[in-house]
C-alpha atoms as a PDB file:
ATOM      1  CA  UNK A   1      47.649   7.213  19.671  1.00  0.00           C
ATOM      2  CA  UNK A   2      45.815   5.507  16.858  1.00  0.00           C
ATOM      3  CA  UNK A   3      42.338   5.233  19.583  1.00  0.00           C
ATOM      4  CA  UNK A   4      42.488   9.123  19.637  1.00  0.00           C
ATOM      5  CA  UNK A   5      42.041   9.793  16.518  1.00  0.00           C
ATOM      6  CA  UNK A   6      38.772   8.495  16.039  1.00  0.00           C
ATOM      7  CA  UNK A   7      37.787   9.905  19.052  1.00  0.00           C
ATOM      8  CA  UNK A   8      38.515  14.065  18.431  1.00  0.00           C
ATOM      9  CA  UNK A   9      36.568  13.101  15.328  1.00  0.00           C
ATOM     10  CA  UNK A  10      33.679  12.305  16.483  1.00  0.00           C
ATOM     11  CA  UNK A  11      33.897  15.260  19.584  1.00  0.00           C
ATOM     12  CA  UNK A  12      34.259  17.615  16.431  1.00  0.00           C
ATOM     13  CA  UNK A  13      31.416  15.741  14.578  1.00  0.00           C
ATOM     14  CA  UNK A  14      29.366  16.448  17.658  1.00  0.00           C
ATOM     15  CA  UNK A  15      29.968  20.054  17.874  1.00  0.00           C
ATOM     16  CA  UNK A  16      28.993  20.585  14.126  1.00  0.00           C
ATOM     17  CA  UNK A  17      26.270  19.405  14.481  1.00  0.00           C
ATOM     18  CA  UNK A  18      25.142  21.139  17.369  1.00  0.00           C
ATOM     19  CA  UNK A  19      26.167  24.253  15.779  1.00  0.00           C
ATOM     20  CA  UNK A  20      23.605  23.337  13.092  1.00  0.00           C
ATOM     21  CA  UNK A  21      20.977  23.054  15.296  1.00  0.00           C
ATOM     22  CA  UNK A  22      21.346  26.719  16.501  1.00  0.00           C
ATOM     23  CA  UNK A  23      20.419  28.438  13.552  1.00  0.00           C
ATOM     24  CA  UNK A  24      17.607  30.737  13.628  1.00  0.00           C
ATOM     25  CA  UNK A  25      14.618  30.358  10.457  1.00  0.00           C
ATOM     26  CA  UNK A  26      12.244  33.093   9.946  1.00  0.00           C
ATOM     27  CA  UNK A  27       8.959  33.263   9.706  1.00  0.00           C
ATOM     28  CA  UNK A  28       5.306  34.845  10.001  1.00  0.00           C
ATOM     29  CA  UNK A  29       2.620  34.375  12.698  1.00  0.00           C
ATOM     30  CA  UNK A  30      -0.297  33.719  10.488  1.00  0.00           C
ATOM     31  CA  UNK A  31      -3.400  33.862  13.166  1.00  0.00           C
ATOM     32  CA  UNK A  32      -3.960  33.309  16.397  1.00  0.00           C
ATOM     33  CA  UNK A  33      -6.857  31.832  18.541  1.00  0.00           C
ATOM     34  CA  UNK A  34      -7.644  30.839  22.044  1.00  0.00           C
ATOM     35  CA  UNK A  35      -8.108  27.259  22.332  1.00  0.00           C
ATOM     36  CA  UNK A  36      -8.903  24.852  25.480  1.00  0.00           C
ATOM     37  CA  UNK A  37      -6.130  23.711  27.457  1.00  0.00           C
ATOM     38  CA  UNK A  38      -7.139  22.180  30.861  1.00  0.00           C
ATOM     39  CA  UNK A  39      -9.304  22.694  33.332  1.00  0.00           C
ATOM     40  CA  UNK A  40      -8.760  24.251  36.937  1.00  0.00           C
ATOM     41  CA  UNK A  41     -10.567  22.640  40.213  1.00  0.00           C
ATOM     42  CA  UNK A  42     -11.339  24.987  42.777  1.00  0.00           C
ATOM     43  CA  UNK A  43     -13.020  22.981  45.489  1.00  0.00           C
ATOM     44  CA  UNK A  44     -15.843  22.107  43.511  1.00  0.00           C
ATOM     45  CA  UNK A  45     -15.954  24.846  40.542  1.00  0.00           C
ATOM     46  CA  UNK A  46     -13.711  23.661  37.699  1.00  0.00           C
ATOM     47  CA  UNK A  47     -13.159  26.620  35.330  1.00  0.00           C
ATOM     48  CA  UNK A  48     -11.842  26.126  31.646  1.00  0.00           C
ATOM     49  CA  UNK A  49      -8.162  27.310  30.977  1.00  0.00           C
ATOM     50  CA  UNK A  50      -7.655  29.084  27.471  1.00  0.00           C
ATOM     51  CA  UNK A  51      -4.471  29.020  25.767  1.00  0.00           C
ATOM     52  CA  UNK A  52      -3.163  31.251  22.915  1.00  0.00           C
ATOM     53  CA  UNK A  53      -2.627  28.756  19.856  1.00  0.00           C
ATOM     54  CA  UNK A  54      -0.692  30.510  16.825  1.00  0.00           C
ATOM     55  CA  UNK A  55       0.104  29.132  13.312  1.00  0.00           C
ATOM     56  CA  UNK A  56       3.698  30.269  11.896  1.00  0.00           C
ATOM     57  CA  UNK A  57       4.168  30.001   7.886  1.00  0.00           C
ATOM     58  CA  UNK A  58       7.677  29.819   6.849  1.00  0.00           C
ATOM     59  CA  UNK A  59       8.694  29.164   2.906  1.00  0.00           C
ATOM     60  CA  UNK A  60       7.915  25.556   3.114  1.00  0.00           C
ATOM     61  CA  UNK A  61       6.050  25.151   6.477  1.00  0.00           C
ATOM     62  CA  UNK A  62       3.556  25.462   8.650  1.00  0.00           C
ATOM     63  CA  UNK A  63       3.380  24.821  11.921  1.00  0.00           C
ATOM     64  CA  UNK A  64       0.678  25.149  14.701  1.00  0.00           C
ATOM     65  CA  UNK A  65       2.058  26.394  18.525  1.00  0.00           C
ATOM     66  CA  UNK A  66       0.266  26.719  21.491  1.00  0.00           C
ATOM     67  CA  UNK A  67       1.193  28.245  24.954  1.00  0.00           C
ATOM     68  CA  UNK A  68       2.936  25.676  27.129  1.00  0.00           C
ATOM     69  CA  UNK A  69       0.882  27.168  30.440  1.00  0.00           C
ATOM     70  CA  UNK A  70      -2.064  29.274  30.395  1.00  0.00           C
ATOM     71  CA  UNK A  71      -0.450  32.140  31.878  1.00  0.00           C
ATOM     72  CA  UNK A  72      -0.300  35.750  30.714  1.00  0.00           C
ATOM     73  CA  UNK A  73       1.893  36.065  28.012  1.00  0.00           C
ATOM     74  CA  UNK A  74       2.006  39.084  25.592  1.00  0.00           C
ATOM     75  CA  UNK A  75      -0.237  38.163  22.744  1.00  0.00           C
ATOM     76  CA  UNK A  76       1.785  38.443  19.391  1.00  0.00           C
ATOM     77  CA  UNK A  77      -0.046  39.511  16.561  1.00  0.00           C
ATOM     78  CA  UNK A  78      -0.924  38.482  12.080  1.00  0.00           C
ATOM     79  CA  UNK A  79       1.883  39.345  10.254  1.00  0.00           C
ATOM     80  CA  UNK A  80       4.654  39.738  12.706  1.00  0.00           C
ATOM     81  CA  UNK A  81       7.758  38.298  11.468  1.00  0.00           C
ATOM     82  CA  UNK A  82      10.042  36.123  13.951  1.00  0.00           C
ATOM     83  CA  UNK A  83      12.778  34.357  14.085  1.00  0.00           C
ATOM     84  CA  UNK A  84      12.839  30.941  15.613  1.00  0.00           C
ATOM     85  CA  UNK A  85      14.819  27.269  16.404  1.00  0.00           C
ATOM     86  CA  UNK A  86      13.457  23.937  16.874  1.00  0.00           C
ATOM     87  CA  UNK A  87      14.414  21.797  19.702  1.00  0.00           C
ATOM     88  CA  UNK A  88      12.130  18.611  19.359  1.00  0.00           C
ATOM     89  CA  UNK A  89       8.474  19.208  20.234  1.00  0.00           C
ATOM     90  CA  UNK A  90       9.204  23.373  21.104  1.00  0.00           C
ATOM     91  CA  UNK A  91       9.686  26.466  19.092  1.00  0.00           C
ATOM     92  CA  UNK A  92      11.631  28.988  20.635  1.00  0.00           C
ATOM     93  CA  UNK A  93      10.939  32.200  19.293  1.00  0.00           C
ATOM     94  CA  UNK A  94      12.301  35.784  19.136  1.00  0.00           C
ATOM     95  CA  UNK A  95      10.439  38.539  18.031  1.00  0.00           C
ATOM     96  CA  UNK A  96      11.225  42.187  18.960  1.00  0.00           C
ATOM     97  CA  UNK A  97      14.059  41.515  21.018  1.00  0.00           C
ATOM     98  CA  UNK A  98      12.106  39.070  23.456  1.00  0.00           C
ATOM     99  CA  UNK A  99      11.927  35.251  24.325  1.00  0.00           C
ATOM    100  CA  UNK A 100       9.335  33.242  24.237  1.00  0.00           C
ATOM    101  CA  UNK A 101       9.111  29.361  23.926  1.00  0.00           C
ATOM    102  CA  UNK A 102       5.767  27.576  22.866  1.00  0.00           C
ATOM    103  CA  UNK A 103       5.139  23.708  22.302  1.00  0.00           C
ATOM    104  CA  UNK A 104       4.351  22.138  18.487  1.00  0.00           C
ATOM    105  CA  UNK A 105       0.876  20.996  18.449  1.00  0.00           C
ATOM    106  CA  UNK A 106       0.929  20.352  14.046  1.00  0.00           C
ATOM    107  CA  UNK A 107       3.082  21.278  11.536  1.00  0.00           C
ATOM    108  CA  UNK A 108       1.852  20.642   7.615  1.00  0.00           C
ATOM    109  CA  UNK A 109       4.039  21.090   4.101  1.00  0.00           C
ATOM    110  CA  UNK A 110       3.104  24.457   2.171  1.00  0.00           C
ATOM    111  CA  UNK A 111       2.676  23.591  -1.494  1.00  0.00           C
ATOM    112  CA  UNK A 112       4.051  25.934  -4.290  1.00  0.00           C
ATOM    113  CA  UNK A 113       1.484  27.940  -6.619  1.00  0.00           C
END
């Protein structure tokens, strides 16, 4: 009896703070720019692949994302608000009702004026 204690606590612990991690933190897509990701070899051609790299400001923030594939992906645009969560290196974002997920390439502390 006295060994199950401990252990609900820390099963409830555990859910807390996964709970935690699922809230959402707005933001604003600052600029975006196409940036070089990779190359592609086609026989003996090798053509440069572009990715879309944003930054995102948030009240004390701000972080740099790129695309995780050079793929087509709907380019979001300045000033767009979104609302996103962390999950170690990725951002998942939603903006307008849609999904997207892009890696963290540099994040920086905004300073107050």
């Amino acid at each position: 009896m006295k060994n199950r204690f401990p252990a609900l606590a820390l099963v409830l612990l555990f859910a807390f703070v996964s709970l935690a991690d699922e809230k959402s933190t707005p933001g604003t897509i600052v600029s975006m720019q196409a940036v070089d990701c990779g190359t592609k070899k086609d026989g003996d051609k090798s053509t440069t692949l572009t990715c879309h790299q944003y930054v995102v400001h948030t009240a004390t923030t701000e972080y740099q994302i790129r695309q995780k594939k050079p793929e087509e992906q709907e380019i979001l645009h300045a000033n767009t608000q979104i609302q996103f969560t962390l999950d170690k290196n990725k951002m998942k974002i939603k903006v307008n009702g849609k999904k997207y997920e892009y890696l963290i390439v540099g994040t920086s502390a905004l300073t107050s004026k």
